[in-house]
Protein backbone atom coordinates (compact mmCIF):
# COMPACT_ATOMS: atom_id res chain seq x y z
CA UNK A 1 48.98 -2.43 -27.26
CA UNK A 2 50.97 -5.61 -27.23
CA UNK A 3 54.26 -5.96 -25.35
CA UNK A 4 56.36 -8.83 -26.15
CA UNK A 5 59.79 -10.67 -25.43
CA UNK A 6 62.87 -10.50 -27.82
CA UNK A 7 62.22 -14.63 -27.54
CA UNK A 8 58.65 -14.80 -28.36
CA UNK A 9 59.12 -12.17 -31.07
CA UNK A 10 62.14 -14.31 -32.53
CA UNK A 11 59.37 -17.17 -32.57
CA UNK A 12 56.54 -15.25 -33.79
CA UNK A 13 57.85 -12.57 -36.22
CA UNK A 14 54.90 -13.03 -38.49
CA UNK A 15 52.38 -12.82 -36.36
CA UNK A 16 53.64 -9.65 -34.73
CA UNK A 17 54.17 -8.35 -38.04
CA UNK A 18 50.76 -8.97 -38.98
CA UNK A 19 49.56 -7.16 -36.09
CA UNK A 20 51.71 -3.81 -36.65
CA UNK A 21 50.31 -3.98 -40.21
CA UNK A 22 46.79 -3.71 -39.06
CA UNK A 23 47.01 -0.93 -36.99
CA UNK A 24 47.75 -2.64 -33.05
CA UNK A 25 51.19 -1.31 -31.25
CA UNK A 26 53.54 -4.05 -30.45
CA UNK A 27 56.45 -3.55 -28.04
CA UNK A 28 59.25 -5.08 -28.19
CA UNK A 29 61.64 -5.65 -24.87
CA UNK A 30 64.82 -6.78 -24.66
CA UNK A 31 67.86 -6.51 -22.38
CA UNK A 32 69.19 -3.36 -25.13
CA UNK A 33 65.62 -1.45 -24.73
CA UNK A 34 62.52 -1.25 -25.53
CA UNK A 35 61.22 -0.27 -29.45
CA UNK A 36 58.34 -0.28 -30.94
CA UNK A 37 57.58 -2.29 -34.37
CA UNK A 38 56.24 0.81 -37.28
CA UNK A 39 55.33 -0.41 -40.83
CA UNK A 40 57.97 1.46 -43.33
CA UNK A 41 56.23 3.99 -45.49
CA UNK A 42 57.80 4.50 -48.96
CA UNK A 43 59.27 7.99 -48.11
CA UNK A 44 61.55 6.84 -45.64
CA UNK A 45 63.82 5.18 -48.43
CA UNK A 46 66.18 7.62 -49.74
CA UNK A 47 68.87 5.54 -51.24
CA UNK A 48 72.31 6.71 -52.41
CA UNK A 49 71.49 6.54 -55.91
CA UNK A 50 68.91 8.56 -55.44
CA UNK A 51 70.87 10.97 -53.24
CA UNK A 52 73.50 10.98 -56.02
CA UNK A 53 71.47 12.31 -58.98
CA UNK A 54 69.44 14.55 -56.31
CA UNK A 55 73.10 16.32 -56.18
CA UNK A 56 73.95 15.54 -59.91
CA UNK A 57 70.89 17.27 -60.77
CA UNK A 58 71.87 20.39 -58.34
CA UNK A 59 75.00 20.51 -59.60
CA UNK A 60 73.90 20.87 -63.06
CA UNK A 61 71.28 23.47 -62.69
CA UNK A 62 74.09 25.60 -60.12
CA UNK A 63 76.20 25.92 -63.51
CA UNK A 64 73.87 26.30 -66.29
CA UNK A 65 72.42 29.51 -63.73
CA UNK A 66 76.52 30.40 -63.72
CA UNK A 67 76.59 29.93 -67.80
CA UNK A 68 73.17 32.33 -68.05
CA UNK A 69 74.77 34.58 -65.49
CA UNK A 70 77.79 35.04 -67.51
CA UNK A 71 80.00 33.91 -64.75
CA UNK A 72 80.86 30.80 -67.06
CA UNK A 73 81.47 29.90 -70.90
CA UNK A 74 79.45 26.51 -71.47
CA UNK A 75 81.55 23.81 -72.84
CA UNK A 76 80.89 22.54 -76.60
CA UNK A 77 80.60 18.68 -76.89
CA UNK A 78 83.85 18.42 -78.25
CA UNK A 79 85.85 20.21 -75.29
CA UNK A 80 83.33 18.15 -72.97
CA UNK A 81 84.47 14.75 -74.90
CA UNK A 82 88.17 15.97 -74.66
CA UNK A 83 87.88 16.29 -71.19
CA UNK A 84 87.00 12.19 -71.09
């Protein structure tokens, strides 16, 4: 495990980088706290866009379970374009 300054990080970035990337723990300290440097793995981006159609997508299959239900009349495609 590495420990190192908010200074000598600012002047090393790459290096520490490097270092977190091949498997050693680097600390970092600073006057706020201390933190440790993790690589980012791919599922801990969740973007809005993606959170958008995730509830698109929800929304969509809550009504067509409501039209197969009989709880709701689907729309034709020229009501739906009316409603534009």
């Amino acid at each position: 495990m590495t420990i190192v300054s908010a200074r000598d990080f600012r002047a090393n970035q790459g290096k520490y980088f490097s270092m977190v990337n091949s498997g050693e723990h680097v600390i970092l300290k600073s006057r706020e706290g201390n933190f440790r440097l993790v690589p980012v793995s791919s599922s801990d981006f969740i973007s809005d866009e993606t959170q958008k159609i995730t509830a698109d997508l929800r929304g969509a299959l809550r009504e067509l379970k409501e039209v197969i239900a009989g709880k709701k009349k689907l729309n034709t495609l020229d009501s739906l374009i009316d409603e534009l």
